[in-house]
PDB file of N, CA and C in Angstrom:
ATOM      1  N   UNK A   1       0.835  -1.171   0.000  1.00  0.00           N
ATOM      2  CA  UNK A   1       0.000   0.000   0.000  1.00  0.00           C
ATOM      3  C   UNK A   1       0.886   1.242   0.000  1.00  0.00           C
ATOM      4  N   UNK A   2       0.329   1.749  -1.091  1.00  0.00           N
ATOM      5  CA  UNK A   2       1.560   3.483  -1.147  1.00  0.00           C
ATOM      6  C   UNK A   2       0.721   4.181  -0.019  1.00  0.00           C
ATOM      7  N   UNK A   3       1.781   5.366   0.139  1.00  0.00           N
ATOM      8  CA  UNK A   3       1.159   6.454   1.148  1.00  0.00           C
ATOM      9  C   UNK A   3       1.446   7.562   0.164  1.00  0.00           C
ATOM     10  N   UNK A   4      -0.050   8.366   0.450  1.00  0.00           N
ATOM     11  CA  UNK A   4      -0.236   9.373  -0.364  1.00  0.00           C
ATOM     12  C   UNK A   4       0.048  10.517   0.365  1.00  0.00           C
ATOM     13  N   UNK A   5       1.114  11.524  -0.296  1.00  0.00           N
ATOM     14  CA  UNK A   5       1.627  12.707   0.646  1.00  0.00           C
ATOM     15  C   UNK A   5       0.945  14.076  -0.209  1.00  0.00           C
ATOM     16  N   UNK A   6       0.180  14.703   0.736  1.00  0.00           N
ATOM     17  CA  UNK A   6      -0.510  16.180   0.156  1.00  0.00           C
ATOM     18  C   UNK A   6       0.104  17.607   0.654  1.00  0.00           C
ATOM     19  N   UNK A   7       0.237  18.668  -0.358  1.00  0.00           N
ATOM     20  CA  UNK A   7       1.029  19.299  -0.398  1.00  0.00           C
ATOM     21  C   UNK A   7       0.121  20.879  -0.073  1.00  0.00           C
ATOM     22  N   UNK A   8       0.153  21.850   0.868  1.00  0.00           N
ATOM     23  CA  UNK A   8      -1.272  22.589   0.242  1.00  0.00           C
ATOM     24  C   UNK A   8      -0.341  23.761   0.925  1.00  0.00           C
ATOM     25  N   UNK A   9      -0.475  24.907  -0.014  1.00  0.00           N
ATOM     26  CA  UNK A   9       0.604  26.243  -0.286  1.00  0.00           C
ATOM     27  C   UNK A   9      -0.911  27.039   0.352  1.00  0.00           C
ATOM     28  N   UNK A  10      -0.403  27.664   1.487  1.00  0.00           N
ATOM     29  CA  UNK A  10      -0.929  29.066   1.552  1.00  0.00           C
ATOM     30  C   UNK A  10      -0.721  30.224   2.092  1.00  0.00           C
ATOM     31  N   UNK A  11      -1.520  31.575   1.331  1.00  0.00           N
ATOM     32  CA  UNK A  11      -0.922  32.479   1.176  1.00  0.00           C
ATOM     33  C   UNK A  11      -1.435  33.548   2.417  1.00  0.00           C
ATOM     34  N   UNK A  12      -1.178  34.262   3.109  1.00  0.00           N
ATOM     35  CA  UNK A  12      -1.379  34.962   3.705  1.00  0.00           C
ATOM     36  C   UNK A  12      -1.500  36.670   3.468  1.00  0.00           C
ATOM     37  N   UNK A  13      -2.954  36.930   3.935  1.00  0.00           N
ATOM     38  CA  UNK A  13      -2.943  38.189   3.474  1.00  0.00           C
ATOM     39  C   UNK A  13      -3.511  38.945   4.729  1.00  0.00           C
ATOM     40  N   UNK A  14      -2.445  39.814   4.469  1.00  0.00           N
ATOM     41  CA  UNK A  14      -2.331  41.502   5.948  1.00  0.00           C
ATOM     42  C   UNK A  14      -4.092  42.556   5.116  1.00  0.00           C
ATOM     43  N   UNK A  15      -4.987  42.044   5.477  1.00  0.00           N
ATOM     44  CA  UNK A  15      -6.302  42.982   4.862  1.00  0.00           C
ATOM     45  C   UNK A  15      -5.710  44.255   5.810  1.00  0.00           C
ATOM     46  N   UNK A  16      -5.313  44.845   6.629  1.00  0.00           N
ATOM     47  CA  UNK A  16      -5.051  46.021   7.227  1.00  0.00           C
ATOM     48  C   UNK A  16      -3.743  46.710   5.949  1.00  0.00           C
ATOM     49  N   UNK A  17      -2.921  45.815   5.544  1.00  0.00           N
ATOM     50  CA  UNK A  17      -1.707  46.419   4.649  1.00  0.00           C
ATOM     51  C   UNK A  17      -2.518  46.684   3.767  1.00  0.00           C
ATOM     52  N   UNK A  18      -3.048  46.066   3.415  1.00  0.00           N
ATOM     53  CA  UNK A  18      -4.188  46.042   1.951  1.00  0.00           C
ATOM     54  C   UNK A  18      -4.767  47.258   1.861  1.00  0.00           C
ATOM     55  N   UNK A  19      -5.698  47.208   3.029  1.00  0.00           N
ATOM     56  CA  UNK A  19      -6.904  48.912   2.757  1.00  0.00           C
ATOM     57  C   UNK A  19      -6.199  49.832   2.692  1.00  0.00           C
ATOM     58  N   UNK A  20      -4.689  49.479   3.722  1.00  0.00           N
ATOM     59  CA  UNK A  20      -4.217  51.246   3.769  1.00  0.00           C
ATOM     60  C   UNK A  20      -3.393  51.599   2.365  1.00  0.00           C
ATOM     61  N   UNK A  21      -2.791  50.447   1.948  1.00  0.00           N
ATOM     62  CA  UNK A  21      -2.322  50.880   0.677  1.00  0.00           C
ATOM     63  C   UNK A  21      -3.503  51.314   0.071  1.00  0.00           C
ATOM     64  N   UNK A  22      -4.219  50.424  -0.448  1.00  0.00           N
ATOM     65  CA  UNK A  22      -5.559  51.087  -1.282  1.00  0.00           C
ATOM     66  C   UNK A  22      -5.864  52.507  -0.846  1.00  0.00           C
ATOM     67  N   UNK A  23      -6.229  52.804   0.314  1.00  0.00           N
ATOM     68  CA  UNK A  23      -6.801  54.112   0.992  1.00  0.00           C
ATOM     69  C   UNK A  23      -5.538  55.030   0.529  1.00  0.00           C
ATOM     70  N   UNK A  24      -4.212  54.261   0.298  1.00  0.00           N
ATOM     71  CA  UNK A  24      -3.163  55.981   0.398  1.00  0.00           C
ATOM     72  C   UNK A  24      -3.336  56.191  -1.039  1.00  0.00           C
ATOM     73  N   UNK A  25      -3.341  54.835  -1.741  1.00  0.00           N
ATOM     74  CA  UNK A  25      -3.570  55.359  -3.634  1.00  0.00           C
ATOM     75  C   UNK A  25      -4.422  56.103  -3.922  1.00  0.00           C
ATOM     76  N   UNK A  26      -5.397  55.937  -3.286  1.00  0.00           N
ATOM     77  CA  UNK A  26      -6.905  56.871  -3.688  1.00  0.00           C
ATOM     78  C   UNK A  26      -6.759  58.332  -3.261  1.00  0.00           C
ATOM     79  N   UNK A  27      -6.109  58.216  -2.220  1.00  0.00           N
ATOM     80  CA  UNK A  27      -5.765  59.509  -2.100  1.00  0.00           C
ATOM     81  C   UNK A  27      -4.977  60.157  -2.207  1.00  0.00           C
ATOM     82  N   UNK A  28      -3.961  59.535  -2.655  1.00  0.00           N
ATOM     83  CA  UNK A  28      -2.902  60.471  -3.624  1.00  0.00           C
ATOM     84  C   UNK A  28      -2.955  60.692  -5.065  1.00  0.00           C
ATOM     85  N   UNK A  29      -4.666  59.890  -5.558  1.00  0.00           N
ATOM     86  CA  UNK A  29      -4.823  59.774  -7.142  1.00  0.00           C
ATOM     87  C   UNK A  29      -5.828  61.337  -6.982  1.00  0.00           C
ATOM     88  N   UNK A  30      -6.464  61.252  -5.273  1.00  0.00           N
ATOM     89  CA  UNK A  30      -7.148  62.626  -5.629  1.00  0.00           C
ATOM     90  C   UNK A  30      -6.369  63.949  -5.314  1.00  0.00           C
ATOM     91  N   UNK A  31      -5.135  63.973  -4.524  1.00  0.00           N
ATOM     92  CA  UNK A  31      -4.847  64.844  -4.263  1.00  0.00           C
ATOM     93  C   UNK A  31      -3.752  65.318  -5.399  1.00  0.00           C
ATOM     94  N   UNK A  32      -3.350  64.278  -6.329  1.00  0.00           N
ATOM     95  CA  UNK A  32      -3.371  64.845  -7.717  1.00  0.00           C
ATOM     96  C   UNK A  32      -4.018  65.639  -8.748  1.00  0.00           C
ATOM     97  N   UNK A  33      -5.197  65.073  -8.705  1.00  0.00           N
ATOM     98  CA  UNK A  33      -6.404  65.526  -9.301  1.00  0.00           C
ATOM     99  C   UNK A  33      -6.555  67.030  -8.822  1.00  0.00           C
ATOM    100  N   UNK A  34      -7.001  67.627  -7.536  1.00  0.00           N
ATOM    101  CA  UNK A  34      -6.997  68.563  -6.702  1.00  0.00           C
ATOM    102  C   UNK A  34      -6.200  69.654  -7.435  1.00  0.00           C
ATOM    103  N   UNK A  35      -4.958  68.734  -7.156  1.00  0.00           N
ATOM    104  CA  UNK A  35      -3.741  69.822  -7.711  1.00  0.00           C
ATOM    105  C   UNK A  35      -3.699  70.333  -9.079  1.00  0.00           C
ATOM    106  N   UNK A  36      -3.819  69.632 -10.022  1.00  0.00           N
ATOM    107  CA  UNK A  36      -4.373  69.798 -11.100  1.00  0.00           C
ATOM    108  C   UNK A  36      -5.156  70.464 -11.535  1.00  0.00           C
ATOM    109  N   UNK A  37      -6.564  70.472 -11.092  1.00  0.00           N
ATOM    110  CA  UNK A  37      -7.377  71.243 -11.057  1.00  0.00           C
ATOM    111  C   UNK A  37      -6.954  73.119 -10.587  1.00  0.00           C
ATOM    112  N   UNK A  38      -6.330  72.851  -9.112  1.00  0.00           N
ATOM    113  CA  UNK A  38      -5.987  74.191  -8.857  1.00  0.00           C
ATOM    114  C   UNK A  38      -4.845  74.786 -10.006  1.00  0.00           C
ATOM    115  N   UNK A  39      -4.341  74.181 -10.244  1.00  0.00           N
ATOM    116  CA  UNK A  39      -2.880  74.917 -11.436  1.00  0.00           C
ATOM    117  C   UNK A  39      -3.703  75.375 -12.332  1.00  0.00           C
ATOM    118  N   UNK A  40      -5.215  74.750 -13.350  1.00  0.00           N
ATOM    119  CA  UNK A  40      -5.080  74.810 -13.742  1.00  0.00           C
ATOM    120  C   UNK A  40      -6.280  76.366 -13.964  1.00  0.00           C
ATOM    121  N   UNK A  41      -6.507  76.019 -13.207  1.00  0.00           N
ATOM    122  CA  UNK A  41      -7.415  77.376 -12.449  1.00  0.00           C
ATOM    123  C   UNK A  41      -6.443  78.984 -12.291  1.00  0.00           C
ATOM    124  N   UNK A  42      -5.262  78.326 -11.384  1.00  0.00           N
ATOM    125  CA  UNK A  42      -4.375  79.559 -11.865  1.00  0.00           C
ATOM    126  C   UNK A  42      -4.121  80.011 -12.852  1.00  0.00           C
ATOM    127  N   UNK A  43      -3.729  79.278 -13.821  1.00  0.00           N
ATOM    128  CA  UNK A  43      -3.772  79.601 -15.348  1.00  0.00           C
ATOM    129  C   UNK A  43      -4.826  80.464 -16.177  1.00  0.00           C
ATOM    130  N   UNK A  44      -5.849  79.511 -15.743  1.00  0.00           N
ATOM    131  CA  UNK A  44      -7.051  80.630 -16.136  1.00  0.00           C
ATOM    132  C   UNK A  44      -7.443  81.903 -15.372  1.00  0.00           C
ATOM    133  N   UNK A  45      -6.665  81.484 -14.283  1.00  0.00           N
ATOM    134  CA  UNK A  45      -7.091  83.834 -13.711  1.00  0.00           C
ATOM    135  C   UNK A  45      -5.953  84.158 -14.489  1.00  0.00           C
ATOM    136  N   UNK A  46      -4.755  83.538 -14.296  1.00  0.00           N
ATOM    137  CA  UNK A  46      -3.637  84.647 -15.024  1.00  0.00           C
ATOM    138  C   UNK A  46      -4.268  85.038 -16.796  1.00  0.00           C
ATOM    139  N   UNK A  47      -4.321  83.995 -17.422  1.00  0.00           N
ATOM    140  CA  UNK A  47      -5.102  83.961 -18.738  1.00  0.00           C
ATOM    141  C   UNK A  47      -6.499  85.149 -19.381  1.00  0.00           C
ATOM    142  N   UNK A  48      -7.425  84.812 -17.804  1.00  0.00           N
ATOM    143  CA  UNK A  48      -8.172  86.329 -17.969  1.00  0.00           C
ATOM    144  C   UNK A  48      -8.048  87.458 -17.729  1.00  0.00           C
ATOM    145  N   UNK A  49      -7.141  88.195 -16.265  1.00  0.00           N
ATOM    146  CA  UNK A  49      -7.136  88.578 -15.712  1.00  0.00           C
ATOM    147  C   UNK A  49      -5.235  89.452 -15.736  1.00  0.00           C
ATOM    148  N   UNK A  50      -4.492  88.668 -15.846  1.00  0.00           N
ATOM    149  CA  UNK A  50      -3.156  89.180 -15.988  1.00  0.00           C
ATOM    150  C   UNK A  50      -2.859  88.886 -14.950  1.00  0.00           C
ATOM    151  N   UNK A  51      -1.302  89.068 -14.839  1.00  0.00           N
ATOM    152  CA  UNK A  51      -0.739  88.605 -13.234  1.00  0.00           C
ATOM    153  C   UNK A  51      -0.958  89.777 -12.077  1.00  0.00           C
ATOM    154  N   UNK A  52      -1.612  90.917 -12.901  1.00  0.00           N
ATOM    155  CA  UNK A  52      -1.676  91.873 -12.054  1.00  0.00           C
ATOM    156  C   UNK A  52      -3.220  91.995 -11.789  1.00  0.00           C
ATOM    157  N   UNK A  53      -3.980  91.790 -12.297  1.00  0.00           N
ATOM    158  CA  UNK A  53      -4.965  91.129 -11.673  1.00  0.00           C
ATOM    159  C   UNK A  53      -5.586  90.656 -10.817  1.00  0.00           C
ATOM    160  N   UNK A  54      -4.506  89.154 -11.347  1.00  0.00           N
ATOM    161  CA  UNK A  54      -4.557  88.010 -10.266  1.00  0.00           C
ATOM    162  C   UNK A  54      -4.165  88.234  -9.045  1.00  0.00           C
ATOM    163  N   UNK A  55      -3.327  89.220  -8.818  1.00  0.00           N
ATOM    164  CA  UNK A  55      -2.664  89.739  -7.116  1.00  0.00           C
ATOM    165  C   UNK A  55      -3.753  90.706  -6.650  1.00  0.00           C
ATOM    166  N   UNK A  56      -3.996  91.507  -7.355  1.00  0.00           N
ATOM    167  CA  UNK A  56      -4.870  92.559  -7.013  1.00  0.00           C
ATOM    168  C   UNK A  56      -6.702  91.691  -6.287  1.00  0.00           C
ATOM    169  N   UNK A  57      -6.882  90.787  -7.305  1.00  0.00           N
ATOM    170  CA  UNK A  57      -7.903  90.188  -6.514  1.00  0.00           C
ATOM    171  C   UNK A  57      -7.729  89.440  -5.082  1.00  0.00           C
ATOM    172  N   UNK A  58      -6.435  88.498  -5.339  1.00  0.00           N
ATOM    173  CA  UNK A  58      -5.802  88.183  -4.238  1.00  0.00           C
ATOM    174  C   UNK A  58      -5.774  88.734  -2.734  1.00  0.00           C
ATOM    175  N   UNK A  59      -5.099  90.048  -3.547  1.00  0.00           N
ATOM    176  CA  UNK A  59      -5.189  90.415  -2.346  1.00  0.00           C
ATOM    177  C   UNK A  59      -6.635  91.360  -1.158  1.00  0.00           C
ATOM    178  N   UNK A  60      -7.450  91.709  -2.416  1.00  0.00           N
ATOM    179  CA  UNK A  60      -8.601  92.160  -1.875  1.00  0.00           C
ATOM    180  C   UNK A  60      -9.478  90.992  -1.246  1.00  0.00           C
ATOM    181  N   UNK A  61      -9.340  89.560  -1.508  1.00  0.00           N
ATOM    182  CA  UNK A  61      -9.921  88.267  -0.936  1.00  0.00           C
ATOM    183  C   UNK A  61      -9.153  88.306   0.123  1.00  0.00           C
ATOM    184  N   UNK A  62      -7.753  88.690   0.493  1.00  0.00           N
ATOM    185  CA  UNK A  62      -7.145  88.125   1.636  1.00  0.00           C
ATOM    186  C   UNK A  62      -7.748  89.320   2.778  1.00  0.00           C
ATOM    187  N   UNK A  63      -7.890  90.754   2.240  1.00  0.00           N
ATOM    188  CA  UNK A  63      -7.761  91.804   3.503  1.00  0.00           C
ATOM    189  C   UNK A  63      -8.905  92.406   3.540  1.00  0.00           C
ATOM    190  N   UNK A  64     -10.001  92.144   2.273  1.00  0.00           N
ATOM    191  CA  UNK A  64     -11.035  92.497   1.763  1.00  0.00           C
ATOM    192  C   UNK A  64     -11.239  93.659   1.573  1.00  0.00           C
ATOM    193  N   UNK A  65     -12.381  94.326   1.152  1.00  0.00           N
ATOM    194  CA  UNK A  65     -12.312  95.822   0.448  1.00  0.00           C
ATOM    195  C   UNK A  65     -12.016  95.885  -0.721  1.00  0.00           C
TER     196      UNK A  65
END
């Protein structure tokens, strides 16, 4: 009578390593995005507005008046 020898591979998974990677991608895919968005927003005040403008509004948003 042979003896039958079974072999069984397993893998272990960290679900805490998991979400937080997932959770940091997502949020470094939005805080790309974000950024993006804001540049590209700067562009368009400088674009309408001129760089002198763009300070002049600036600065009436920062001290108001």
């Amino acid at each position: 009578m042979a003896t039958e020898t079974i072999t069984r591979n397993e893998t272990g998974v960290n679900v805490k390593a998991e979400a937080s990677r997932f959770a940091l991608t997502v949020g470094m895919g939005v805080a790309a995005v974000i950024g993006v968005y804001g540049f590209v927003c700067l562009i368009g005040g400088i674009w309408n507005n001129g760089i002198g403008g763009l300070l002049s509004g600036f600065w009436t948003a920062v001290v108001g008046g």
